[in-house]
ModelCIF file with pLDDT and N, C-alpha, C, O atoms, coordinates in Angstrom:
data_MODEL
#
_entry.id   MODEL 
#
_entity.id                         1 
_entity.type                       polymer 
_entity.pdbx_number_of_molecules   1 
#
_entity_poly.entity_id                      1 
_entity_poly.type                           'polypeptide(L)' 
_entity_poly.nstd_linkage                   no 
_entity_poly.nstd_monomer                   no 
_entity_poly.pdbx_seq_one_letter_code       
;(UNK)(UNK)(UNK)(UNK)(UNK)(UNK)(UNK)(UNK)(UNK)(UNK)(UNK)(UNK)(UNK)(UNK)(UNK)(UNK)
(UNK)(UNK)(UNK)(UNK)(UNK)(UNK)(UNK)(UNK)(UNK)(UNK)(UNK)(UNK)(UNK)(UNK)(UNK)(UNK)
(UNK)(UNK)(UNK)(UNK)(UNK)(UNK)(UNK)(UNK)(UNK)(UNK)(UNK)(UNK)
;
_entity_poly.pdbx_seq_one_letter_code_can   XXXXXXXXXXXXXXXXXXXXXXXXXXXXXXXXXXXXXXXXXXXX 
_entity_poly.pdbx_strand_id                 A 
#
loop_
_entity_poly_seq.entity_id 
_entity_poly_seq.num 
_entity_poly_seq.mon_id 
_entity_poly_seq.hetero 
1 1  UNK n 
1 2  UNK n 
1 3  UNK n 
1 4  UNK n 
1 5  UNK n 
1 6  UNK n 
1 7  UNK n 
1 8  UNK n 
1 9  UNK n 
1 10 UNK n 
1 11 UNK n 
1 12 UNK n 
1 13 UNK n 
1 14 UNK n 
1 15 UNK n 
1 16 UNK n 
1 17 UNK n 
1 18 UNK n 
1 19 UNK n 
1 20 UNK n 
1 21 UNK n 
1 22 UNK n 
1 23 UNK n 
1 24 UNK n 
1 25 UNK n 
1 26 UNK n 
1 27 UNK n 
1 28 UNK n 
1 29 UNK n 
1 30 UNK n 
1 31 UNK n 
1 32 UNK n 
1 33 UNK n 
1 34 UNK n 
1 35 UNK n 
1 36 UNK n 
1 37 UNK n 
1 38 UNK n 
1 39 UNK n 
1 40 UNK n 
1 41 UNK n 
1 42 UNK n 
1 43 UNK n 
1 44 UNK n 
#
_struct_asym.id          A 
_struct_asym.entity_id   1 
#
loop_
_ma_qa_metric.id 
_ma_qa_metric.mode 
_ma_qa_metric.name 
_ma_qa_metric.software_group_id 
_ma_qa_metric.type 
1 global pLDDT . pLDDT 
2 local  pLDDT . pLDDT 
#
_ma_qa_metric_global.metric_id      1 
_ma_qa_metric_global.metric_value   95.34 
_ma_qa_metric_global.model_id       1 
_ma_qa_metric_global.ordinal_id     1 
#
loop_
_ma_qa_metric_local.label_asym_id 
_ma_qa_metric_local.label_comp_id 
_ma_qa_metric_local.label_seq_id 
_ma_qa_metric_local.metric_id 
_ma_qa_metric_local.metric_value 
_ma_qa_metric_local.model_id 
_ma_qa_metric_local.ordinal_id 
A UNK 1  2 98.00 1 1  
A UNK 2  2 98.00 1 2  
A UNK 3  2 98.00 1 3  
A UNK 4  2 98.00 1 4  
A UNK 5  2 97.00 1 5  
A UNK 6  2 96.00 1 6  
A UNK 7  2 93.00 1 7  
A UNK 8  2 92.00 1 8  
A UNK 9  2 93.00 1 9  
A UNK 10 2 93.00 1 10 
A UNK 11 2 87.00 1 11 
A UNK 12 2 92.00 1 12 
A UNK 13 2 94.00 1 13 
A UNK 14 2 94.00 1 14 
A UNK 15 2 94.00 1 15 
A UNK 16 2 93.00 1 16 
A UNK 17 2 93.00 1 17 
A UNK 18 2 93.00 1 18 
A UNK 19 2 93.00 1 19 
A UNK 20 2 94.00 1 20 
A UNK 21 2 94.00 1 21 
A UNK 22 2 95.00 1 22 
A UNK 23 2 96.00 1 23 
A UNK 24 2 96.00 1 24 
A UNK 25 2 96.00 1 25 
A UNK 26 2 96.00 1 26 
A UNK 27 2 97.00 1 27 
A UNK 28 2 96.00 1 28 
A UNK 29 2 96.00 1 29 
A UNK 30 2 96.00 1 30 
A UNK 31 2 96.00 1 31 
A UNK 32 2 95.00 1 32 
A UNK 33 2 95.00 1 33 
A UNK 34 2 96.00 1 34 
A UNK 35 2 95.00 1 35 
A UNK 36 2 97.00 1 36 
A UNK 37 2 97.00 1 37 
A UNK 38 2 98.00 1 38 
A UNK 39 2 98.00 1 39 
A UNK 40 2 98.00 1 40 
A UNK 41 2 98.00 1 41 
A UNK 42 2 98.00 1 42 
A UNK 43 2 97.00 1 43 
A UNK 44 2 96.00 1 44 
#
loop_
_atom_site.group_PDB 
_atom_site.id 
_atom_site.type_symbol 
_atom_site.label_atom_id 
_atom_site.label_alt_id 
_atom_site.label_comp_id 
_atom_site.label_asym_id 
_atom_site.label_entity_id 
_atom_site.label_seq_id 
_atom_site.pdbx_PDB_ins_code 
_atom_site.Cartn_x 
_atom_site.Cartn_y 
_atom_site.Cartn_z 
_atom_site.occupancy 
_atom_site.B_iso_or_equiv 
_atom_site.pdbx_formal_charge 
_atom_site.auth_seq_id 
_atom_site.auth_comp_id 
_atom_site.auth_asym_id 
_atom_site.auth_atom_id 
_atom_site.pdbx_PDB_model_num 
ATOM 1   N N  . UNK A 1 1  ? 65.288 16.632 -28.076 1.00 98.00 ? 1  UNK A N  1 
ATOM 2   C CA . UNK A 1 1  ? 65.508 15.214 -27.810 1.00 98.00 ? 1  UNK A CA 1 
ATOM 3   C C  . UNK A 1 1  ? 64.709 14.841 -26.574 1.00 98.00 ? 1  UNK A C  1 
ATOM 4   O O  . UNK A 1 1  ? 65.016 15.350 -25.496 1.00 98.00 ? 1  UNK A O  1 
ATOM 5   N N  . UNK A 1 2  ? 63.577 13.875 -26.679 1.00 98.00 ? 2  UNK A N  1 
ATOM 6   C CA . UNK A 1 2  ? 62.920 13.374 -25.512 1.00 98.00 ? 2  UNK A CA 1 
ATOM 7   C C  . UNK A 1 2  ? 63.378 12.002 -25.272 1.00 98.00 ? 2  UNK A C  1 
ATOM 8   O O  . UNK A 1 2  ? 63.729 11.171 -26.109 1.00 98.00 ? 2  UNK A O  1 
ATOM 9   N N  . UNK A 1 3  ? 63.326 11.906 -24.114 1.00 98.00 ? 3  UNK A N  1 
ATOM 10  C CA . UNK A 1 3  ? 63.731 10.688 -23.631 1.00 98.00 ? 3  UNK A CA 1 
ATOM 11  C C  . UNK A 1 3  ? 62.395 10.129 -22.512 1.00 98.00 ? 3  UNK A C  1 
ATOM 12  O O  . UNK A 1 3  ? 61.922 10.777 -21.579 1.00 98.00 ? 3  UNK A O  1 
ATOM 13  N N  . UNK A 1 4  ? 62.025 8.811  -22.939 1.00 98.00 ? 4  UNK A N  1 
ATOM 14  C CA . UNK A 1 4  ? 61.192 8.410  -22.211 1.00 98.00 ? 4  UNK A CA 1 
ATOM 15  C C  . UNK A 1 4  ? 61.303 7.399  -21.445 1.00 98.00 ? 4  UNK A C  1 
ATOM 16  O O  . UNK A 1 4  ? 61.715 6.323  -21.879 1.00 98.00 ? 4  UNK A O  1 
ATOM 17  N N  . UNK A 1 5  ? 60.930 7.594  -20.098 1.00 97.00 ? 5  UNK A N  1 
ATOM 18  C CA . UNK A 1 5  ? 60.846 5.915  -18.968 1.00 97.00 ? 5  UNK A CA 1 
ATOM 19  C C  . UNK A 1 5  ? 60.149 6.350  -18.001 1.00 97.00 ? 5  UNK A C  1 
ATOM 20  O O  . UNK A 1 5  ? 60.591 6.935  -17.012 1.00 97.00 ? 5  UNK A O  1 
ATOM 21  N N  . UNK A 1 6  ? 58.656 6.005  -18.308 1.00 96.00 ? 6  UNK A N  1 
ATOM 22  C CA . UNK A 1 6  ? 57.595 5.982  -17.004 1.00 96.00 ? 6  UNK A CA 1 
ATOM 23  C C  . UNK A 1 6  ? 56.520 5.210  -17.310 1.00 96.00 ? 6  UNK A C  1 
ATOM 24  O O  . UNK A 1 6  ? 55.861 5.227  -18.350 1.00 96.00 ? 6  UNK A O  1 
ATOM 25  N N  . UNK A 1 7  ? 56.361 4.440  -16.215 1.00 93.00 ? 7  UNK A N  1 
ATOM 26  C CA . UNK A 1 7  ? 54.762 3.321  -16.189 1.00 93.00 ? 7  UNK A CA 1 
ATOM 27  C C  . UNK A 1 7  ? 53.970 4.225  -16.648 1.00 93.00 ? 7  UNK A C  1 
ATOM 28  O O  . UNK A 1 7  ? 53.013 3.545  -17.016 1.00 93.00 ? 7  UNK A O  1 
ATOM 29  N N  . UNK A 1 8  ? 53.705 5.366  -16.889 1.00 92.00 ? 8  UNK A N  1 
ATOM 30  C CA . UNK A 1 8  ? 52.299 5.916  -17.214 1.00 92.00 ? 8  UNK A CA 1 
ATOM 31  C C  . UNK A 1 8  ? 52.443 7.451  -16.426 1.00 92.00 ? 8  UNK A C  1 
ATOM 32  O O  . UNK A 1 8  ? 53.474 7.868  -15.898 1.00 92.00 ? 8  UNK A O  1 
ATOM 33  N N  . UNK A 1 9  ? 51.041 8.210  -16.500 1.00 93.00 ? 9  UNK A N  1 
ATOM 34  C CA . UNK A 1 9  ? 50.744 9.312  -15.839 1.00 93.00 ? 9  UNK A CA 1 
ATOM 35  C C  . UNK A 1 9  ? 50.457 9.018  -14.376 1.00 93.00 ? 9  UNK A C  1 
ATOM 36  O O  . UNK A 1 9  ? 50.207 7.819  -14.256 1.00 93.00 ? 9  UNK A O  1 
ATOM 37  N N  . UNK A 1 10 ? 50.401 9.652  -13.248 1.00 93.00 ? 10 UNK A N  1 
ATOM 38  C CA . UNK A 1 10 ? 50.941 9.668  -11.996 1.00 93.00 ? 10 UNK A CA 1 
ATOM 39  C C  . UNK A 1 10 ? 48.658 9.089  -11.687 1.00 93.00 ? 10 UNK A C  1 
ATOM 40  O O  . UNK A 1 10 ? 47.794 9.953  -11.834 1.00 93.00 ? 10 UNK A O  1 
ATOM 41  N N  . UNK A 1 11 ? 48.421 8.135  -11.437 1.00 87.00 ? 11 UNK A N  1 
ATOM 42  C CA . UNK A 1 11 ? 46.695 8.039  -11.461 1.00 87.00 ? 11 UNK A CA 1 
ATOM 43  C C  . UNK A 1 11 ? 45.905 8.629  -10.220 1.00 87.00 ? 11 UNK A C  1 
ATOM 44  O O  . UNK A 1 11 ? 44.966 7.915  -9.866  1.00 87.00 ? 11 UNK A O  1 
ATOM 45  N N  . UNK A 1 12 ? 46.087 9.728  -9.526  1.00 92.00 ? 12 UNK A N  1 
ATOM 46  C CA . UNK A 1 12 ? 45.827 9.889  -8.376  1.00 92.00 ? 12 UNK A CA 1 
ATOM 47  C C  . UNK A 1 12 ? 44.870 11.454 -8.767  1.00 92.00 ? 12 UNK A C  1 
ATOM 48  O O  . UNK A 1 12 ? 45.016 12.312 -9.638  1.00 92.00 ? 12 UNK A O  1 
ATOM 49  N N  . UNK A 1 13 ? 43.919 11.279 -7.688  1.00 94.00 ? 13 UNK A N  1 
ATOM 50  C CA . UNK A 1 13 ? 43.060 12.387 -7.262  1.00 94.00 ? 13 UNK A CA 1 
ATOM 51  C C  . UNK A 1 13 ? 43.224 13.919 -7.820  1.00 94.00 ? 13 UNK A C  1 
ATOM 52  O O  . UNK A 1 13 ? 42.529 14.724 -8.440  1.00 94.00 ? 13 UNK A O  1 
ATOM 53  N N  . UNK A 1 14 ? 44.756 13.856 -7.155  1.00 94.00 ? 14 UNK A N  1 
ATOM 54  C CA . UNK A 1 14 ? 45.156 15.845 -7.423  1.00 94.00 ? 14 UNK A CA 1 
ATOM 55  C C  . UNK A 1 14 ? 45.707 15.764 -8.683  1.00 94.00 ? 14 UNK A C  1 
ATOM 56  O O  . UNK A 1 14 ? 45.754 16.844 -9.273  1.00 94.00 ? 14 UNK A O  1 
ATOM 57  N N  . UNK A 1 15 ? 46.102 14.889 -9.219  1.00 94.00 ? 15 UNK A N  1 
ATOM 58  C CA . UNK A 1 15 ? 46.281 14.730 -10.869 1.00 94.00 ? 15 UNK A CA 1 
ATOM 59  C C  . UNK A 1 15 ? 45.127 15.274 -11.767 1.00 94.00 ? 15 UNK A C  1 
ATOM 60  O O  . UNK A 1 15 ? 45.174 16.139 -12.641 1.00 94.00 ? 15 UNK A O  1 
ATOM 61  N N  . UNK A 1 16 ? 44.395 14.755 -11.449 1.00 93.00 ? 16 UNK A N  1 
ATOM 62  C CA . UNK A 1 16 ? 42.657 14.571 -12.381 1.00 93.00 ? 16 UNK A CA 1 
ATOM 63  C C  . UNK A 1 16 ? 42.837 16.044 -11.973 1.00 93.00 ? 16 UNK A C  1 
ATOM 64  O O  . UNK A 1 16 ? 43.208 16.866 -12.811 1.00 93.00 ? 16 UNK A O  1 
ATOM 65  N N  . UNK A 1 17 ? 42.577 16.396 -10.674 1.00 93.00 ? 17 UNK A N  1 
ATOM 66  C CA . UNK A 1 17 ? 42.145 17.619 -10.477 1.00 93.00 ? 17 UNK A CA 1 
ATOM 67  C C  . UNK A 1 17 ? 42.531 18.867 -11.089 1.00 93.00 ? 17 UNK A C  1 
ATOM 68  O O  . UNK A 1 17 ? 41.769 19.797 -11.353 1.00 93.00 ? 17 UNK A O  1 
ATOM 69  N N  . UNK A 1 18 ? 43.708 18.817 -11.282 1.00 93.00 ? 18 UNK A N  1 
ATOM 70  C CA . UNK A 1 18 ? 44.707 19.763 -12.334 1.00 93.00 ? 18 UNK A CA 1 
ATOM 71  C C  . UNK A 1 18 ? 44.778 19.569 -13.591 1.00 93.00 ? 18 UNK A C  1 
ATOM 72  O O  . UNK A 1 18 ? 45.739 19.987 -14.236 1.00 93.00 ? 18 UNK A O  1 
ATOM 73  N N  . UNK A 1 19 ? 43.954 19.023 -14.044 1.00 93.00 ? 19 UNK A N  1 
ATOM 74  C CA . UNK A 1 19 ? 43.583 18.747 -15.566 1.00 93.00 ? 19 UNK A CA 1 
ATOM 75  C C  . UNK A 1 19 ? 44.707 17.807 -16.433 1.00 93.00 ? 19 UNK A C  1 
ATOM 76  O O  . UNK A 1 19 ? 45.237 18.272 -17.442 1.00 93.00 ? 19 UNK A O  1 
ATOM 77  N N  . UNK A 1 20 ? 45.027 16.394 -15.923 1.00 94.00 ? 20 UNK A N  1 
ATOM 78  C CA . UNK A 1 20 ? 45.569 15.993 -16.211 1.00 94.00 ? 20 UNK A CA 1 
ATOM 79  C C  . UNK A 1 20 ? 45.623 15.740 -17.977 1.00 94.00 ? 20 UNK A C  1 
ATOM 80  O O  . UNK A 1 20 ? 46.390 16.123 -18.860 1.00 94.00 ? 20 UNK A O  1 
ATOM 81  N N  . UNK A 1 21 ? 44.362 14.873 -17.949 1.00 94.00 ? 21 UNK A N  1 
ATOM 82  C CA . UNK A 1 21 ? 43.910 14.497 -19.449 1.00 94.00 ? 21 UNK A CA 1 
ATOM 83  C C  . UNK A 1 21 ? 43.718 15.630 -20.210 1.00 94.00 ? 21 UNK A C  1 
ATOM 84  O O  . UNK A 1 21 ? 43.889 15.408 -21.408 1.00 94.00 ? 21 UNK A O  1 
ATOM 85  N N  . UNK A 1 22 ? 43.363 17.004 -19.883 1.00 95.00 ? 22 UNK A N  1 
ATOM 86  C CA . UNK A 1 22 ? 44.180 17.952 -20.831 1.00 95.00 ? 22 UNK A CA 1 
ATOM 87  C C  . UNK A 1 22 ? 45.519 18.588 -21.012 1.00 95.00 ? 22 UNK A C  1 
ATOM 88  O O  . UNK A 1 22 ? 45.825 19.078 -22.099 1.00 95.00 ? 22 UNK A O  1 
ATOM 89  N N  . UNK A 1 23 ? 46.166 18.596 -20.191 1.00 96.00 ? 23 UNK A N  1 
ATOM 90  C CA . UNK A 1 23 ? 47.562 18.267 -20.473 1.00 96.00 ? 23 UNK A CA 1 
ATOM 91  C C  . UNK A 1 23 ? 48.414 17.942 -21.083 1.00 96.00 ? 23 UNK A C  1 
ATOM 92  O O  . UNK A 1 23 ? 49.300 18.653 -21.556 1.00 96.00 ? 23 UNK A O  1 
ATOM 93  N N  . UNK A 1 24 ? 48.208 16.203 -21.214 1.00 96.00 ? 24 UNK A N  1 
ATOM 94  C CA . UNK A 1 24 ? 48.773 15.220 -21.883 1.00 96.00 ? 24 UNK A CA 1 
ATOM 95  C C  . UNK A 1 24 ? 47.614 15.844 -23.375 1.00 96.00 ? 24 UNK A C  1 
ATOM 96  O O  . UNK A 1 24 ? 48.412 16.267 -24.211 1.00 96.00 ? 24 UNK A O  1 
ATOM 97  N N  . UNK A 1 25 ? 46.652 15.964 -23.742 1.00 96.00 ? 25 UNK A N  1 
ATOM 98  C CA . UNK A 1 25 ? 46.435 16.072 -24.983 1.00 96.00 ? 25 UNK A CA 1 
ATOM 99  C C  . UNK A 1 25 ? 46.688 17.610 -25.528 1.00 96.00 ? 25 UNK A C  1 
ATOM 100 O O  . UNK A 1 25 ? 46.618 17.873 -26.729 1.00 96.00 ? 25 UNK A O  1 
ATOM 101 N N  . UNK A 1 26 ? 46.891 18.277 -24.848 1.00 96.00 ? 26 UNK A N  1 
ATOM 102 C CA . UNK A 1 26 ? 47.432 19.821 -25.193 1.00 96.00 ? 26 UNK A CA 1 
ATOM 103 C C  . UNK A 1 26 ? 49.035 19.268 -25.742 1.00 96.00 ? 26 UNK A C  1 
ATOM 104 O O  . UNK A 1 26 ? 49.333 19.671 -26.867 1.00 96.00 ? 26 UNK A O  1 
ATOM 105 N N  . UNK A 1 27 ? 49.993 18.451 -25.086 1.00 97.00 ? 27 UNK A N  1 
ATOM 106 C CA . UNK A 1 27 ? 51.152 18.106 -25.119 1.00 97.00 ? 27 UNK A CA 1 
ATOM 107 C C  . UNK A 1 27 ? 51.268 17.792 -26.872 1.00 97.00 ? 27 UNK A C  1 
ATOM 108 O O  . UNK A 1 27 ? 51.927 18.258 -27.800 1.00 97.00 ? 27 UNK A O  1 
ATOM 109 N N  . UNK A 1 28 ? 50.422 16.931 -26.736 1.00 96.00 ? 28 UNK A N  1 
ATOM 110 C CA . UNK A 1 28 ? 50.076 15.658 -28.618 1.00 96.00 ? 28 UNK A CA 1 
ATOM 111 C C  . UNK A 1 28 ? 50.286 16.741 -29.277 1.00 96.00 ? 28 UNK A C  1 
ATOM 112 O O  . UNK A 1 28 ? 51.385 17.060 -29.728 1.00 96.00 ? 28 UNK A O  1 
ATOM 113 N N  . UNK A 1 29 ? 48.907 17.610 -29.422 1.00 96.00 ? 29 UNK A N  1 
ATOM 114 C CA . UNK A 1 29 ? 48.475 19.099 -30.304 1.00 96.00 ? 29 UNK A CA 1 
ATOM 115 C C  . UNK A 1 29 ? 50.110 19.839 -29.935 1.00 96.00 ? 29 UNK A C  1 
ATOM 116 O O  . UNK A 1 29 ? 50.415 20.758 -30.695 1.00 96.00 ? 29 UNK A O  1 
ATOM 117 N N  . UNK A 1 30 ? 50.487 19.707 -29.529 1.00 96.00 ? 30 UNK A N  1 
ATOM 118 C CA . UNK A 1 30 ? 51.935 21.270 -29.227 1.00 96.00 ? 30 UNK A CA 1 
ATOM 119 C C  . UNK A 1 30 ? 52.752 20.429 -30.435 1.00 96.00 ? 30 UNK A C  1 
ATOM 120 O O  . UNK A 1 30 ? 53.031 20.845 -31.559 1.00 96.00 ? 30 UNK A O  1 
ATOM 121 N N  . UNK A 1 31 ? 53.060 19.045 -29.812 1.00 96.00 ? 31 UNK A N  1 
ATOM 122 C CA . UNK A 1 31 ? 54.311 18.732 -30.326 1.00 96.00 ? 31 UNK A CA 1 
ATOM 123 C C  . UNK A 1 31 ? 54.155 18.223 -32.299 1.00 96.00 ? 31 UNK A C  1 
ATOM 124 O O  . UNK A 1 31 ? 54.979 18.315 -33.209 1.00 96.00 ? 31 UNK A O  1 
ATOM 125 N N  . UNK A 1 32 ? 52.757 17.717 -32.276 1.00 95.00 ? 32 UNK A N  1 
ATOM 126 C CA . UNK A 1 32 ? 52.728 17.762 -33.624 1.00 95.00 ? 32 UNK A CA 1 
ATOM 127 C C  . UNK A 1 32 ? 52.616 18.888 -34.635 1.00 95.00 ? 32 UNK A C  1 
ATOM 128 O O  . UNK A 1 32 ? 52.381 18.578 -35.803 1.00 95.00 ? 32 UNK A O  1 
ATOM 129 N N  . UNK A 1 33 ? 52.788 20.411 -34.239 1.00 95.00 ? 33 UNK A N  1 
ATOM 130 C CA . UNK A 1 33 ? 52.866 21.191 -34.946 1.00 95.00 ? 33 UNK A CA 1 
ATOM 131 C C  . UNK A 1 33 ? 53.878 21.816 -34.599 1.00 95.00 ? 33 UNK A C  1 
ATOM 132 O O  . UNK A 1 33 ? 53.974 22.873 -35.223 1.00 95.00 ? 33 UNK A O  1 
ATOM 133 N N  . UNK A 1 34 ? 55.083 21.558 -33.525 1.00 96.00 ? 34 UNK A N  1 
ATOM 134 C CA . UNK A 1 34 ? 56.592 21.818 -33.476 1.00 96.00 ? 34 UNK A CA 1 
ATOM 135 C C  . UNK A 1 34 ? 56.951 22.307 -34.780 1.00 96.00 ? 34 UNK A C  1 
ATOM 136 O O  . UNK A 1 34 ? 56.423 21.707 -35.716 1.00 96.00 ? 34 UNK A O  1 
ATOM 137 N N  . UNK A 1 35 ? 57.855 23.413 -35.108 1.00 95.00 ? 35 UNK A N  1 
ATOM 138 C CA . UNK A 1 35 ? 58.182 23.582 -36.486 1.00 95.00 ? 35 UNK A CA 1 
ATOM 139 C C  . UNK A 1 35 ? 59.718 22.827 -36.032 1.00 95.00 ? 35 UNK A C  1 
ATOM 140 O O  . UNK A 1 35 ? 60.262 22.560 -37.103 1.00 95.00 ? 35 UNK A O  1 
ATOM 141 N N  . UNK A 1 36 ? 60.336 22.523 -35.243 1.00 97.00 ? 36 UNK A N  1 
ATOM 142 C CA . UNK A 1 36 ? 61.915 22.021 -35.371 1.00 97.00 ? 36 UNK A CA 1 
ATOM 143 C C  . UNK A 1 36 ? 62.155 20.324 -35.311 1.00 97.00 ? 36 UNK A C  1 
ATOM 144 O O  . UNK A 1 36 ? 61.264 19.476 -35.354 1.00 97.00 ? 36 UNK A O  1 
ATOM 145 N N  . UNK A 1 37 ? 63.449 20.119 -35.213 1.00 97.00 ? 37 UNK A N  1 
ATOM 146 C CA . UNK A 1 37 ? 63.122 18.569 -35.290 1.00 97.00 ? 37 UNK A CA 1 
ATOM 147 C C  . UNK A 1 37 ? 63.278 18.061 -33.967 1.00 97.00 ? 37 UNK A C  1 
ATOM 148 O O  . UNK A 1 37 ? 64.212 18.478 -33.282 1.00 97.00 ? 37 UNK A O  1 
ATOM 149 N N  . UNK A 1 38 ? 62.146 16.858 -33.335 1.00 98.00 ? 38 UNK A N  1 
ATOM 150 C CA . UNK A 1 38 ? 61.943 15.894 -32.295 1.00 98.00 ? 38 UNK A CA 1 
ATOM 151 C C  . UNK A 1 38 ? 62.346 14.775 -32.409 1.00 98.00 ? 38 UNK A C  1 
ATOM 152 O O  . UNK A 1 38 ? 61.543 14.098 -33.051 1.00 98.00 ? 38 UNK A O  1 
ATOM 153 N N  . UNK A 1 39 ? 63.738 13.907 -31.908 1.00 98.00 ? 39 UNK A N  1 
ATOM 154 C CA . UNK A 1 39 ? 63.728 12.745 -31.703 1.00 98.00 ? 39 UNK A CA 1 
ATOM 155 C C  . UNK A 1 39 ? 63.640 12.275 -30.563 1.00 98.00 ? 39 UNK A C  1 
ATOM 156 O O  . UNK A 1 39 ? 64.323 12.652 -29.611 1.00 98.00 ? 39 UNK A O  1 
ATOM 157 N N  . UNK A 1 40 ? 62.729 11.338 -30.531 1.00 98.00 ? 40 UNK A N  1 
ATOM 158 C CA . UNK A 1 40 ? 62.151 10.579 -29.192 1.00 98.00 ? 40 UNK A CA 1 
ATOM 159 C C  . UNK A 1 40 ? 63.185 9.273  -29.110 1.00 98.00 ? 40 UNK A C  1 
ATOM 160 O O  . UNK A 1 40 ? 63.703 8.553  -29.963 1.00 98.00 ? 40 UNK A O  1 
ATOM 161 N N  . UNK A 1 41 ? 63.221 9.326  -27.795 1.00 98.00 ? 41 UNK A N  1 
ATOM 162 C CA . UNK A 1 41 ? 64.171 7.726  -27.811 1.00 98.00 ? 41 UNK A CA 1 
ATOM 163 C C  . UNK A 1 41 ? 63.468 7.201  -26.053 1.00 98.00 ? 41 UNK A C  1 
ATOM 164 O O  . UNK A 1 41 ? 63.310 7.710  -24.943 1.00 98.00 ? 41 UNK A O  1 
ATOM 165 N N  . UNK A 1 42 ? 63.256 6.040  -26.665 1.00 98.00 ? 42 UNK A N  1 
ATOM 166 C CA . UNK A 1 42 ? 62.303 4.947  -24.820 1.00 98.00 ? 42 UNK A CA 1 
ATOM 167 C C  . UNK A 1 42 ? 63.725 4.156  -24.637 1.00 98.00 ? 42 UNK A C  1 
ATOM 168 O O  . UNK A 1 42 ? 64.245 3.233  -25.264 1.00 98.00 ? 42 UNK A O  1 
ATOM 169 N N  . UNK A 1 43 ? 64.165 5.013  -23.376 1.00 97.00 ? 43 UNK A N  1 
ATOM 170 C CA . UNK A 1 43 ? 65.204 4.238  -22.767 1.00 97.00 ? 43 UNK A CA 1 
ATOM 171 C C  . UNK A 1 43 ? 65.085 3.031  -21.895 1.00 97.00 ? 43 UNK A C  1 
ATOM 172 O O  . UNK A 1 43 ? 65.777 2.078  -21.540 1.00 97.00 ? 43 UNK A O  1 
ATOM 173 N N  . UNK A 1 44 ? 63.585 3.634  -21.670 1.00 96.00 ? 44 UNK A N  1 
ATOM 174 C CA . UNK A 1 44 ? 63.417 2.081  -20.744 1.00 96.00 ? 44 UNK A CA 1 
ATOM 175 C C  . UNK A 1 44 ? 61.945 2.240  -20.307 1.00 96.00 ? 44 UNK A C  1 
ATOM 176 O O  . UNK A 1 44 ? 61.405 1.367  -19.627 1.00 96.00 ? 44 UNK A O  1 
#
């Protein structure tokens, strides 16, 4: 169960630096081949 509430990814310097934008797209690739079930809910 994910629960979501954030303006976005954190946009700063040491972000980028730590490979942000692969991260977040390693995250996409993980969770769309999850074998169990994901419900997402945007609380806010």
């Amino acid at each position: 169960i994910c629960m979501i509430d954030t303006q976005g990814a954190f946009p700063g310097p040491d972000a980028e630096e730590r490979g942000q934008a692969e991260a977040i797209a390693r995250n996409l690739r993980a969770m769309a081949a999850l074998r169990v079930p994901v419900v997402v809910c945007v609380i806010g």
